[in-house]
C-alpha atoms as a PDB file:
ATOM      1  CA  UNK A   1     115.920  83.272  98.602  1.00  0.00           C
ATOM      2  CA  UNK A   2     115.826  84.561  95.285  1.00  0.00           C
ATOM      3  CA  UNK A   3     114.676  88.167  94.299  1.00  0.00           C
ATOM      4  CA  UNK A   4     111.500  86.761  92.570  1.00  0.00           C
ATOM      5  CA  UNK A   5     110.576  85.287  95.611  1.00  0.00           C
ATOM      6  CA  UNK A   6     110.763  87.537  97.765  1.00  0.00           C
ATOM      7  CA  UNK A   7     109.067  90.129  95.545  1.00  0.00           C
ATOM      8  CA  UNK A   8     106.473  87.498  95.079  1.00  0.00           C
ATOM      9  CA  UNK A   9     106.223  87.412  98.403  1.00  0.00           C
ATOM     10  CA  UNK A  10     105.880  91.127  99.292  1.00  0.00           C
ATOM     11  CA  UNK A  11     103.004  91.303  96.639  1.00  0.00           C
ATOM     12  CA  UNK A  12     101.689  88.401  98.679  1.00  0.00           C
ATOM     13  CA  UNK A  13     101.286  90.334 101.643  1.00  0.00           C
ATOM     14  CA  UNK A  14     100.634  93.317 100.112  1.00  0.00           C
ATOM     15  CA  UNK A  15      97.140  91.663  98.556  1.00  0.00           C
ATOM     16  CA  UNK A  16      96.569  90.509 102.189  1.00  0.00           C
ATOM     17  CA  UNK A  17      96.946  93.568 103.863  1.00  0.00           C
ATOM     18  CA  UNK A  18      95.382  95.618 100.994  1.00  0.00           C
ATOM     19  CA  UNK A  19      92.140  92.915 101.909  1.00  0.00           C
ATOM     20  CA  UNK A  20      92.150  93.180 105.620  1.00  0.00           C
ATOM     21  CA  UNK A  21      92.117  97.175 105.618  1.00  0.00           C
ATOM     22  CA  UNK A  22      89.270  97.153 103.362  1.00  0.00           C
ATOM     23  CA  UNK A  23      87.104  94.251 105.690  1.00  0.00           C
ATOM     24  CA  UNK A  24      88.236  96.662 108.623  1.00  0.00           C
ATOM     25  CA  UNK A  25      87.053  99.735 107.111  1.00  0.00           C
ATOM     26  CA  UNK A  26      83.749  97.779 105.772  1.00  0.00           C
ATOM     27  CA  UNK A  27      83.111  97.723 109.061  1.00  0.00           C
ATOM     28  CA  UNK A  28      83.971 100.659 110.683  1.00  0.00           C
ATOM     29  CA  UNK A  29      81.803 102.483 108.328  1.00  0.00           C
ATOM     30  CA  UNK A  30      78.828 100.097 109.771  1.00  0.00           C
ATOM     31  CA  UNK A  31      79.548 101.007 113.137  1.00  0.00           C
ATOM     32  CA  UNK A  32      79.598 104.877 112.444  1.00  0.00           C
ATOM     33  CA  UNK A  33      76.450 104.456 111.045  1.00  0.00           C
ATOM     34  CA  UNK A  34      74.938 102.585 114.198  1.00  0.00           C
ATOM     35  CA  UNK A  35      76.508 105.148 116.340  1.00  0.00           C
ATOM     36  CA  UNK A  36      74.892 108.148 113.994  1.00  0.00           C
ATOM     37  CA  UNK A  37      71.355 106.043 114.185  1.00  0.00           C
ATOM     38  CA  UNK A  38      72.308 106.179 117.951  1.00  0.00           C
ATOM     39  CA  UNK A  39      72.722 109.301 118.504  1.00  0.00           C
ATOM     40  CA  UNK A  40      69.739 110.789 117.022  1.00  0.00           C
ATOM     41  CA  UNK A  41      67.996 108.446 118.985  1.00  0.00           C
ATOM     42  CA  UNK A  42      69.526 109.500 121.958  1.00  0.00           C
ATOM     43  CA  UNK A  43      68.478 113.165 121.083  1.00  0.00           C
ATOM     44  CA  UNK A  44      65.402 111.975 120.185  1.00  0.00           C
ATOM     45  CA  UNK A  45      64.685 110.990 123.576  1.00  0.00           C
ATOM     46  CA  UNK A  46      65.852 113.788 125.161  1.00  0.00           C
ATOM     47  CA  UNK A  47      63.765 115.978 123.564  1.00  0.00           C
ATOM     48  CA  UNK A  48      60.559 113.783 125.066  1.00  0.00           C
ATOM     49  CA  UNK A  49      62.390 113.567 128.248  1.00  0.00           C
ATOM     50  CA  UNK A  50      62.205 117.439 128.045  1.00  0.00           C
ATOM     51  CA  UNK A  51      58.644 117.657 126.419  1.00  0.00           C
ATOM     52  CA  UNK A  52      57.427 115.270 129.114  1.00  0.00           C
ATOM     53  CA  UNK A  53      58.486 117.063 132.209  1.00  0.00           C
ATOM     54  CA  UNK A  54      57.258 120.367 130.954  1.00  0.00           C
ATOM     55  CA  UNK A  55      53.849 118.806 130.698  1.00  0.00           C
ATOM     56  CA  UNK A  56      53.196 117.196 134.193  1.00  0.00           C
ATOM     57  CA  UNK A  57      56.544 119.177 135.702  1.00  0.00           C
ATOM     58  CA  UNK A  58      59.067 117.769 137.274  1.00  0.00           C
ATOM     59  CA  UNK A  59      59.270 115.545 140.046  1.00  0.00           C
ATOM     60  CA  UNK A  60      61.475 117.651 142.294  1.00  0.00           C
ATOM     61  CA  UNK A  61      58.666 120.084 142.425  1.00  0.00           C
ATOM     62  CA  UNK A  62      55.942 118.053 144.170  1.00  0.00           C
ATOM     63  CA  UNK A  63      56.043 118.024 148.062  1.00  0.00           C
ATOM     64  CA  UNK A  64      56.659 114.999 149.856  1.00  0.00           C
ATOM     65  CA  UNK A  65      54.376 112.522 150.989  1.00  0.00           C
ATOM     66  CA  UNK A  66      52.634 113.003 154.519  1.00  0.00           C
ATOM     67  CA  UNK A  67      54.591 110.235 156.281  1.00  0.00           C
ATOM     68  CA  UNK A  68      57.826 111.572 155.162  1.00  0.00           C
END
């Protein structure tokens, strides 16, 4: 094999690889973002959770039922 190839063939792989991080970062950057979305959603929630069972209180407070 021939220097020119195998150069050739180096840049070859090089164009690949230079493609396949970029598709793989692509989309690691759209998964942080769902995760971010996520997580203020999950905090979100938590926050109601919290607003919730300071309005009506929480369940553990309320005695049991009579036949219990």
């Amino acid at each position: 094999m021939s220097l020119e190839m195998r150069i050739a063939d180096l840049e070859s792989r090089l164009a690949f690889q230079d493609d396949t991080i970029q598709a793989l970062n692509d989309v690691l950057i759209a998964q942080q973002r769902v995760v971010d979305r996520m997580q203020l959603q999950l905090a979100a929630l938590a926050r109601r959770q919290e607003e919730l069972l300071s309005q009506f209180g929480s369940v553990e407070d309320e005695a049991p039922p009579p036949h219990y």
